[in-house]
Protein backbone atom coordinates (compact mmCIF):
# COMPACT_ATOMS: atom_id res chain seq x y z
CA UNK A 1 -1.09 -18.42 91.00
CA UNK A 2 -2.09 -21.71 89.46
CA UNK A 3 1.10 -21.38 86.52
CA UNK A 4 -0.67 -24.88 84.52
CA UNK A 5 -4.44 -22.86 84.49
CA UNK A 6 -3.13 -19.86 83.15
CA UNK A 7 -0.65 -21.65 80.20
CA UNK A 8 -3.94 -23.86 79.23
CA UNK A 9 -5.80 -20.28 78.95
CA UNK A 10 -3.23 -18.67 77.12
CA UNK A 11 -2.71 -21.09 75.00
CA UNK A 12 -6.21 -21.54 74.50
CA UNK A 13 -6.67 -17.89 73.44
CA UNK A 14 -3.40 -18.05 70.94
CA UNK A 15 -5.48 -21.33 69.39
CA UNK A 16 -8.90 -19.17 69.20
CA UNK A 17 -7.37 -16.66 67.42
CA UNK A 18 -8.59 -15.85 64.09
CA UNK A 19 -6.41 -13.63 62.56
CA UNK A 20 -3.31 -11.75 62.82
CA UNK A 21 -4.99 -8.55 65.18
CA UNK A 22 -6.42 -11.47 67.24
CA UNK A 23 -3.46 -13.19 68.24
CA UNK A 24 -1.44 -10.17 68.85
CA UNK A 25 -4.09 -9.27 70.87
CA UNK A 26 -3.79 -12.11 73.41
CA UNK A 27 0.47 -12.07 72.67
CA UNK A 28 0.23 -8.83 74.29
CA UNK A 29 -2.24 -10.01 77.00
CA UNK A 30 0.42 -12.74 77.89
CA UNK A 31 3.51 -11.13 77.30
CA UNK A 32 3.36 -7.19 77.31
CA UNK A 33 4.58 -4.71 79.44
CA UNK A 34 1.94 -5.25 82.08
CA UNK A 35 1.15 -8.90 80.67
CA UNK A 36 -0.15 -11.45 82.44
CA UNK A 37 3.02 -13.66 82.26
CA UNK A 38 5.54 -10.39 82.47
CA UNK A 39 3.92 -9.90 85.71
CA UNK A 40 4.63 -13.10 87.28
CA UNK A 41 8.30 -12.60 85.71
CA UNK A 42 8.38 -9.13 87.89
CA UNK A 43 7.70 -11.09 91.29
CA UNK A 44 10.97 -12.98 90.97
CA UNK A 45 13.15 -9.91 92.11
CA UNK A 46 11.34 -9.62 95.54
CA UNK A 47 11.64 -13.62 96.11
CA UNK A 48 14.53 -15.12 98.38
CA UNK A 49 17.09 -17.11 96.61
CA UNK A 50 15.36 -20.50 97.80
CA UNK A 51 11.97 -19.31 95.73
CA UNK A 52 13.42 -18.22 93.07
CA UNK A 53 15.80 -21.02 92.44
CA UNK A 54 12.16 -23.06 92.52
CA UNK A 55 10.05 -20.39 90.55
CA UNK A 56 12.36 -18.94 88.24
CA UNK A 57 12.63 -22.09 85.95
CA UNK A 58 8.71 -22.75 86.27
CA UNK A 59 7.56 -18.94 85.23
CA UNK A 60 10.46 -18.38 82.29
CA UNK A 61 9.30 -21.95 80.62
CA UNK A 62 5.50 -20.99 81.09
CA UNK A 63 6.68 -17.47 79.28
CA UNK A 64 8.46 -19.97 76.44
CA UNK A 65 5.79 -22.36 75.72
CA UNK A 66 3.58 -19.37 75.62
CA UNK A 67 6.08 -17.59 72.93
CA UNK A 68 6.34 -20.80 71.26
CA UNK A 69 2.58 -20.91 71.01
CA UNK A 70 1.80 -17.61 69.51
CA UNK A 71 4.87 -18.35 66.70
CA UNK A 72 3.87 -21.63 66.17
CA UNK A 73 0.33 -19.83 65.59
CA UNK A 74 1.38 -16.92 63.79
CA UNK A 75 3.09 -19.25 61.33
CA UNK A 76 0.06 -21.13 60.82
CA UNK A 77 -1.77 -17.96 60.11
CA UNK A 78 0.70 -16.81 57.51
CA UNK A 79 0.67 -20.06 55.83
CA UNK A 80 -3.13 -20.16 55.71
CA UNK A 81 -3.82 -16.79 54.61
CA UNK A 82 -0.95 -17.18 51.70
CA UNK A 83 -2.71 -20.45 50.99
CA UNK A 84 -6.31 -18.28 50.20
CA UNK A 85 -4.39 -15.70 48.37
CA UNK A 86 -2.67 -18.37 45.97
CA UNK A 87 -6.40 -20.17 45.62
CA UNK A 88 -8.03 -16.92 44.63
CA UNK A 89 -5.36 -15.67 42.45
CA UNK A 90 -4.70 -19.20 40.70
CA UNK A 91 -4.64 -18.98 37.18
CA UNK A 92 -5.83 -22.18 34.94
CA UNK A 93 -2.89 -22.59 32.46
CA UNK A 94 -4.75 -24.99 30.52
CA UNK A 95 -7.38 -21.95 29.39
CA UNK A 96 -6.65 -20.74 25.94
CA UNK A 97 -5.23 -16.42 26.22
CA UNK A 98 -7.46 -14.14 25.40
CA UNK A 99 -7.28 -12.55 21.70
CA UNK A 100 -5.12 -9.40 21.88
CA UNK A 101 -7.13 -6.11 20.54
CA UNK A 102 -5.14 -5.91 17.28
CA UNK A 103 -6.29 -9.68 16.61
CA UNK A 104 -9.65 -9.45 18.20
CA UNK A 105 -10.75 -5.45 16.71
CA UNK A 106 -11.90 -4.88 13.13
CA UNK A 107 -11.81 -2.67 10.46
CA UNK A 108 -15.60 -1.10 9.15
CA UNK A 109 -15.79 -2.53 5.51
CA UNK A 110 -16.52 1.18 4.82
CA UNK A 111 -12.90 2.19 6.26
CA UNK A 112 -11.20 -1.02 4.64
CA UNK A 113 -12.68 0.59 1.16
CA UNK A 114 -12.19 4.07 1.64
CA UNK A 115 -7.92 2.42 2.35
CA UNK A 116 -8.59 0.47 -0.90
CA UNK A 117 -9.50 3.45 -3.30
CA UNK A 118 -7.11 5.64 -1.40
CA UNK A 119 -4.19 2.71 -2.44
CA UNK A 120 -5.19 2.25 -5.93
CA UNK A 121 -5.51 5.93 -6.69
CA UNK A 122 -2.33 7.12 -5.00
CA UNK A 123 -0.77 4.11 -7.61
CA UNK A 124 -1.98 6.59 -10.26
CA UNK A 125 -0.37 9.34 -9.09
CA UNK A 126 -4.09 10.93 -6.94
CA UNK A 127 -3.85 12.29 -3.83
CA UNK A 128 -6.51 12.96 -1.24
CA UNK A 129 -8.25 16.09 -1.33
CA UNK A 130 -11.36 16.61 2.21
CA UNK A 131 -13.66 19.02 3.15
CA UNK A 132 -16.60 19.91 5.63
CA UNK A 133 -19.67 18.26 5.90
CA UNK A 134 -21.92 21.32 5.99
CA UNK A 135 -21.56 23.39 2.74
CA UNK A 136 -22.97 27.01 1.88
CA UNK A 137 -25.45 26.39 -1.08
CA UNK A 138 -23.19 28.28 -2.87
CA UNK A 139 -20.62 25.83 -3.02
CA UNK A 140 -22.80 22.69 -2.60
CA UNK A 141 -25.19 24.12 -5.87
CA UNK A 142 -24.32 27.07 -7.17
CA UNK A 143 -20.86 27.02 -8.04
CA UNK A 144 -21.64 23.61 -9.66
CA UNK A 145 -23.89 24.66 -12.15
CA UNK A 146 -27.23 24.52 -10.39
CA UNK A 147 -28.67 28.26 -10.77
CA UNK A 148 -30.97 29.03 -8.29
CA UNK A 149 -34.97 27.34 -9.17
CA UNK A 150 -32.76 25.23 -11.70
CA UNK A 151 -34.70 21.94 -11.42
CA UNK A 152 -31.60 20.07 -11.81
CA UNK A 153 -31.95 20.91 -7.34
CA UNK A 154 -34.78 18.78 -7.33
CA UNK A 155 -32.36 16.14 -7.80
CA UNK A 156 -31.24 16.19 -4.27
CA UNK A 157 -33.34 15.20 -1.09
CA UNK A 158 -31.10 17.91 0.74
CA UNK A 159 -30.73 18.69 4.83
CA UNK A 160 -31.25 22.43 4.90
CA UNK A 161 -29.99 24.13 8.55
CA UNK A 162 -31.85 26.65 10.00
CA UNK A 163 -31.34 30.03 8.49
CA UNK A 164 -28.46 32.21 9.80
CA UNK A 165 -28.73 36.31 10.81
CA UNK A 166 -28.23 36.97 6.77
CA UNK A 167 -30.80 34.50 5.77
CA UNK A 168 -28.92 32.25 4.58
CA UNK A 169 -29.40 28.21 4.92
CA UNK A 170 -26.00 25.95 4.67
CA UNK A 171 -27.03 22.19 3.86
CA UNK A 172 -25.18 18.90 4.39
CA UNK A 173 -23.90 18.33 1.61
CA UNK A 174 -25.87 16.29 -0.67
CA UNK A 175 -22.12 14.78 -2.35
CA UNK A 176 -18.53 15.30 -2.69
CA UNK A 177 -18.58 17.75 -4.92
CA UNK A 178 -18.38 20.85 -3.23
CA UNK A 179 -14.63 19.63 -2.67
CA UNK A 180 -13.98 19.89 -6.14
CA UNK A 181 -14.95 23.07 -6.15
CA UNK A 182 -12.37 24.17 -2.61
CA UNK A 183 -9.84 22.49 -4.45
CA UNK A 184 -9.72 24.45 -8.23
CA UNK A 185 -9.77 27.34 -6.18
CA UNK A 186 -6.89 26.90 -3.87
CA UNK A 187 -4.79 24.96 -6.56
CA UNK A 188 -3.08 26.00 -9.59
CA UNK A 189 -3.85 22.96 -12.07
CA UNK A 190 -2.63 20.63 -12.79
CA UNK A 191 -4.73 18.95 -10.01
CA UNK A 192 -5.22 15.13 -9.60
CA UNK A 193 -7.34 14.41 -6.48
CA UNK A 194 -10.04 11.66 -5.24
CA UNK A 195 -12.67 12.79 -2.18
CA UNK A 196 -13.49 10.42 0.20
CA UNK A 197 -16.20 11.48 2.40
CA UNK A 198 -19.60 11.27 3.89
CA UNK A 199 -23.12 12.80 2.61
CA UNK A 200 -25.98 13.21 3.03
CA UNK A 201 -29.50 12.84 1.48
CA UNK A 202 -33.10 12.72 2.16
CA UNK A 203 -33.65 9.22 1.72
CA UNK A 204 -34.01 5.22 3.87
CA UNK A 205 -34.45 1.96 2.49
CA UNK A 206 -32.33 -1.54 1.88
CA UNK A 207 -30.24 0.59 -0.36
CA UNK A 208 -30.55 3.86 0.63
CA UNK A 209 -29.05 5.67 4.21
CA UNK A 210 -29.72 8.95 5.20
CA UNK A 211 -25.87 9.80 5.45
CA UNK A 212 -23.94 7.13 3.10
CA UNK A 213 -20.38 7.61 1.67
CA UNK A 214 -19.28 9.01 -1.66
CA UNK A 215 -15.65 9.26 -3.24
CA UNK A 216 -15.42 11.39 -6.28
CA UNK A 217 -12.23 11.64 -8.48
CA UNK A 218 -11.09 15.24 -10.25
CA UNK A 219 -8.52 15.74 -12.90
CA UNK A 220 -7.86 19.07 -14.56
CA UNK A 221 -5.08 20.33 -16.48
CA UNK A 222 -4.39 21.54 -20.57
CA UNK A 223 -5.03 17.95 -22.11
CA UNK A 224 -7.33 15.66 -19.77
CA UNK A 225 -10.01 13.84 -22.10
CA UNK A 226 -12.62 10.87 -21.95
CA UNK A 227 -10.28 8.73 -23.25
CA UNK A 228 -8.10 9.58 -20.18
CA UNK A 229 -11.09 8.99 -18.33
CA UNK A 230 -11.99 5.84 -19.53
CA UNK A 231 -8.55 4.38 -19.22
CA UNK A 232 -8.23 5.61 -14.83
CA UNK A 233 -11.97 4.20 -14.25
CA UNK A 234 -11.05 0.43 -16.41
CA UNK A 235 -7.55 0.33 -14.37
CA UNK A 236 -9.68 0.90 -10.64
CA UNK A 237 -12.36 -1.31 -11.09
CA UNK A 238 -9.86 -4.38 -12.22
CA UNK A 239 -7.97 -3.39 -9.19
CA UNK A 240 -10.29 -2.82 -7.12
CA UNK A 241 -12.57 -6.02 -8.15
CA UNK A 242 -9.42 -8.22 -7.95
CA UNK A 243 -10.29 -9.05 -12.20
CA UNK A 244 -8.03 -9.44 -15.26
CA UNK A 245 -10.15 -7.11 -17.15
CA UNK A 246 -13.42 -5.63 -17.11
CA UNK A 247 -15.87 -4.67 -20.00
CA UNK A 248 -17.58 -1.07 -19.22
CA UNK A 249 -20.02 0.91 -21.46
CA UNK A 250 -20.37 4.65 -21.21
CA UNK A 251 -24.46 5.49 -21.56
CA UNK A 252 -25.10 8.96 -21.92
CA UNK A 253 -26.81 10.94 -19.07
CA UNK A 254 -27.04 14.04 -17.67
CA UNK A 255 -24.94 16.02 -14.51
CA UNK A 256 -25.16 19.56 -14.16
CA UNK A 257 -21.48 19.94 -13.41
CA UNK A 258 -20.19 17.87 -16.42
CA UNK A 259 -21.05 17.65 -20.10
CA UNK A 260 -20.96 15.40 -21.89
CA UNK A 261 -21.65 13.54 -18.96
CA UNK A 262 -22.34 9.42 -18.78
CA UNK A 263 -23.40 6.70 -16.41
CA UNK A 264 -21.13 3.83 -16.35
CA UNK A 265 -22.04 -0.11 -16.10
CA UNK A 266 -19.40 -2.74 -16.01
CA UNK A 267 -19.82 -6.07 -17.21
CA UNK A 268 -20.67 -9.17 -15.19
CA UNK A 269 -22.19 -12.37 -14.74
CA UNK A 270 -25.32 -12.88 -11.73
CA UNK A 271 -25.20 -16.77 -12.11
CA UNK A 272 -26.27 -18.37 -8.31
CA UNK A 273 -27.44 -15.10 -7.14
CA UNK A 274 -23.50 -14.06 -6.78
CA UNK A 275 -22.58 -11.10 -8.84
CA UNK A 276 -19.23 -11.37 -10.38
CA UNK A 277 -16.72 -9.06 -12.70
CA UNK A 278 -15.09 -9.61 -15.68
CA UNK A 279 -17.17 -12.20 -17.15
CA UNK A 280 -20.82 -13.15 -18.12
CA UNK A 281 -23.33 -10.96 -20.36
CA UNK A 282 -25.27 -9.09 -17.82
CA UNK A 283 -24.51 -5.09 -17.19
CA UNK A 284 -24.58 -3.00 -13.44
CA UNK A 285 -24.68 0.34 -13.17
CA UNK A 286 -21.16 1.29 -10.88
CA UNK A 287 -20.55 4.99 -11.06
CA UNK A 288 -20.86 8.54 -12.79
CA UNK A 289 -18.08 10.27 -14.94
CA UNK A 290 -18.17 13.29 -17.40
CA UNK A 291 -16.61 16.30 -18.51
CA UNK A 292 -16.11 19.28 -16.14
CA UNK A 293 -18.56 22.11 -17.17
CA UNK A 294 -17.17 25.18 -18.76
CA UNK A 295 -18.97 27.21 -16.30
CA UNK A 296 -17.81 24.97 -13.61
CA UNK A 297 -14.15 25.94 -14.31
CA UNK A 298 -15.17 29.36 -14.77
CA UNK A 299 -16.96 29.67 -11.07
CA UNK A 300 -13.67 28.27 -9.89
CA UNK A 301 -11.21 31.35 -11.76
CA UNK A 302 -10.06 28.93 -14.76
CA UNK A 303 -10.11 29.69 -18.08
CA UNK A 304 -12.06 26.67 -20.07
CA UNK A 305 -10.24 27.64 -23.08
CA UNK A 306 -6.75 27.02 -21.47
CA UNK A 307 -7.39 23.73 -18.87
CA UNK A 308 -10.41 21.08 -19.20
CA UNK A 309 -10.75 18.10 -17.06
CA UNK A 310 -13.13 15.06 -16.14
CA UNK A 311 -14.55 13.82 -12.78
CA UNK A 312 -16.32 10.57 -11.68
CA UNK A 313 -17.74 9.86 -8.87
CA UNK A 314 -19.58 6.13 -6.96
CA UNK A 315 -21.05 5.36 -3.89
CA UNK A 316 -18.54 3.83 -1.19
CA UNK A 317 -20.79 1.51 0.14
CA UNK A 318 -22.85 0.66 -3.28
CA UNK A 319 -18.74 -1.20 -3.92
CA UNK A 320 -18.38 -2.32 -0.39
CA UNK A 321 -21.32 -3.77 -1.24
CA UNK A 322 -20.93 -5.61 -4.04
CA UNK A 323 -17.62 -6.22 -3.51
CA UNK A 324 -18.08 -8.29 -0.54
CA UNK A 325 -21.30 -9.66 -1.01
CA UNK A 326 -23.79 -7.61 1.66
CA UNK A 327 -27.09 -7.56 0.56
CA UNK A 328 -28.19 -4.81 2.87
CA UNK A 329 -27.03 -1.20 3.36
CA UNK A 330 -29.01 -0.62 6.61
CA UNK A 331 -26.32 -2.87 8.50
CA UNK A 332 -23.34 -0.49 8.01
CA UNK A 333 -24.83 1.41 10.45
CA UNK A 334 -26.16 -0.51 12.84
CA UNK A 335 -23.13 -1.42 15.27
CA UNK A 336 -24.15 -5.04 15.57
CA UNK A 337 -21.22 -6.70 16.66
CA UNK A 338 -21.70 -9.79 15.42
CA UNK A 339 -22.04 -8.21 11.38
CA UNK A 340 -18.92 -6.37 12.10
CA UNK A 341 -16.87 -9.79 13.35
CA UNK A 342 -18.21 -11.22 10.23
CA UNK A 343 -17.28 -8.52 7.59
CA UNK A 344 -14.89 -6.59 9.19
CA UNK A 345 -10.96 -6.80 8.27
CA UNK A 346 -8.28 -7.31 10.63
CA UNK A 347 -6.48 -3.98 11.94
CA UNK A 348 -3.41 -4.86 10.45
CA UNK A 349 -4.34 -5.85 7.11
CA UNK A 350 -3.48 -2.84 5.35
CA UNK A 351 -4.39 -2.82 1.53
CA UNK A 352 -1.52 -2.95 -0.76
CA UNK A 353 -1.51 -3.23 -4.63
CA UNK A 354 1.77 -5.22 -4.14
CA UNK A 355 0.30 -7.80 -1.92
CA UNK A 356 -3.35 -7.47 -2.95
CA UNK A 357 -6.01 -5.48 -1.51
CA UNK A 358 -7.65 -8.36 0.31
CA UNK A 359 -4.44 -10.81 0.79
């Protein structure tokens, strides 16, 4: 066998070689069990010493340079293939990180308010009082002083469900209310309680949602009054408003579930277009507030001679809304990324009285 043919083949197969399988493909070829080289290394046992002294050294360094070869080749291999992996994994250090999800998430201005209340209420000794979403009419109406035909009903656009196997129709509840009502019964007074929550009503436009966001405030117990009233609604909205002081005026109105009962405006000034609190001479209508109805506390088991109370109650997103400056409602609830990035609040900017609600 020509030895100098078959090294230039072999060696020209361990240079062809593409990949790892490849060249172990022709390493095998060469220098298997039943290789090509092996084979001529097999011959040298049946040679006489005179052939073998000439052979030996010519078929062991053709079995060398071929070995040398495929490492030489296999090292090139390695070096190119952990060459491709470092090019597709390279990472540009000069690119700025990407935000991490506590910096780059944000609060709904709805949420951030609903914390704000919740802070400046539990200051004044509230706590947090929930319930359903879909309320017997009993509870939703009744028990608050709307008899049945009472056109005081008529002041709802309510969601009635489908009739159940007595008849009956629950509704989403068309305000907070019906909370109130869960709450005198289960508690003994005296009861101090705000009620965040969604509702619902009957209604679309720039300042009106179908389901929107109420939070109403309760206080019974043997000596609440209006002035007790007055002073809790003055000390939220200059906390909540950020203000020194805030001028308020109590117009009379009327609320099935409270008498007297009176709509409240506060004081401000709408110089520029911008609305602000605690100054100027015009008036905006902020919230409800009253008296609890004798025959309120008497649907609930208490005795209106013995306990008496007020509540109050304001849209959520009517004070997101002018708190913050958003001149449409419809937004809130349209998941538009970019309105979110723009009045959101960052996760971890909790509201505090201590710090400020907005610090």
């Amino acid at each position: 066998m020509d030895l100098d043919a078959l090294e230039r083949d072999l060696v020209g197969q361990v240079g062809q070689a593409g990949d790892e399988a490849a060249l172990e493909a022709v390493r095998v070829a060469a220098l298997g069990k039943k290789g090509s080289v092996s084979e001529l290394l097999k011959t040298l046992g049946a040679m006489s010493p005179e052939e073998r002294r000439e052979r030996g050294p010519l078929i062991n360094g053709l079995r060398d340079r071929v070995s040398g070869a495929i490492a030489a080749k296999r090292e090139a291999l390695a070096e190119a293939a952990l060459e491709a992996r470092l090019k597709a994994e390279r990472v540009d250090v000069t690119l700025p990180l990407r935000e991490a999800p506590q910096v780059r998430g944000r609060i709904h201005p709805i949420s951030q308010v609903i914390d704000e209340i919740t802070a400046i209420f539990a200051d004044m000794g509230f706590s947090v009082a929930e319930g359903p979403d879909v309320e017997t009419d009993e509870l939703n109406f009744t028990a608050l002083n709307f008899p049945e035909g009472h056109p005081a009903r008529e002041m709802h656009d309510t969601f009635f469900l489908a009739p159940d196997h007595l008849g009956k129709r629950k509704v989403l509840r068309t305000h907070t209310s019906p909370v109130q009502i869960r709450t005198m019964r289960a508690q003994e007074p005296p009861l101090r309680v705000i009620i965040p929550g969604r509702t619902y009503r009957h209604d679309s436009d720039q300042t009106h949602t179908p389901m929107f966001h109420q939070v109403e405030g309760l206080v019974i117990d043997r000596s609440a009054n209006i002035a007790n009233l007055k002073w809790v609604l003055e000390e939220f909205c200059k906390a909540f408003f950020e203000v020194e002081g805030v001028t308020m005026r109590f117009r009379p109105s009327f609320f099935p579930f409270t008498e007297p009962s009176a709509e409240v405006d506060i004081q401000c000034s709408r110089k520029g277009g911008e609305i602000r609190f605690g100054e100027g001479t015009d008036w905006l209508e902020i919230l409800g507030c009253g008296m609890v109805h004798p025959n309120v506390l008497r649907n609930c088991g208490l005795d209106p001679d013995q306990v008496q109370g007020f509540a109050f109650g304001m849209g959520i997103d009517r004070i997101a809304m002018l708190k913050y400056g958003m001149p449409d409602l419809r937004p809130f609830f349209e998941a538009d990324v970019r309105w979110i990035e723009h009045y959101g609040f960052r996760p971890l900017d909790v509201p505090s009285l201590v710090g400020g609600l907005t610090a």
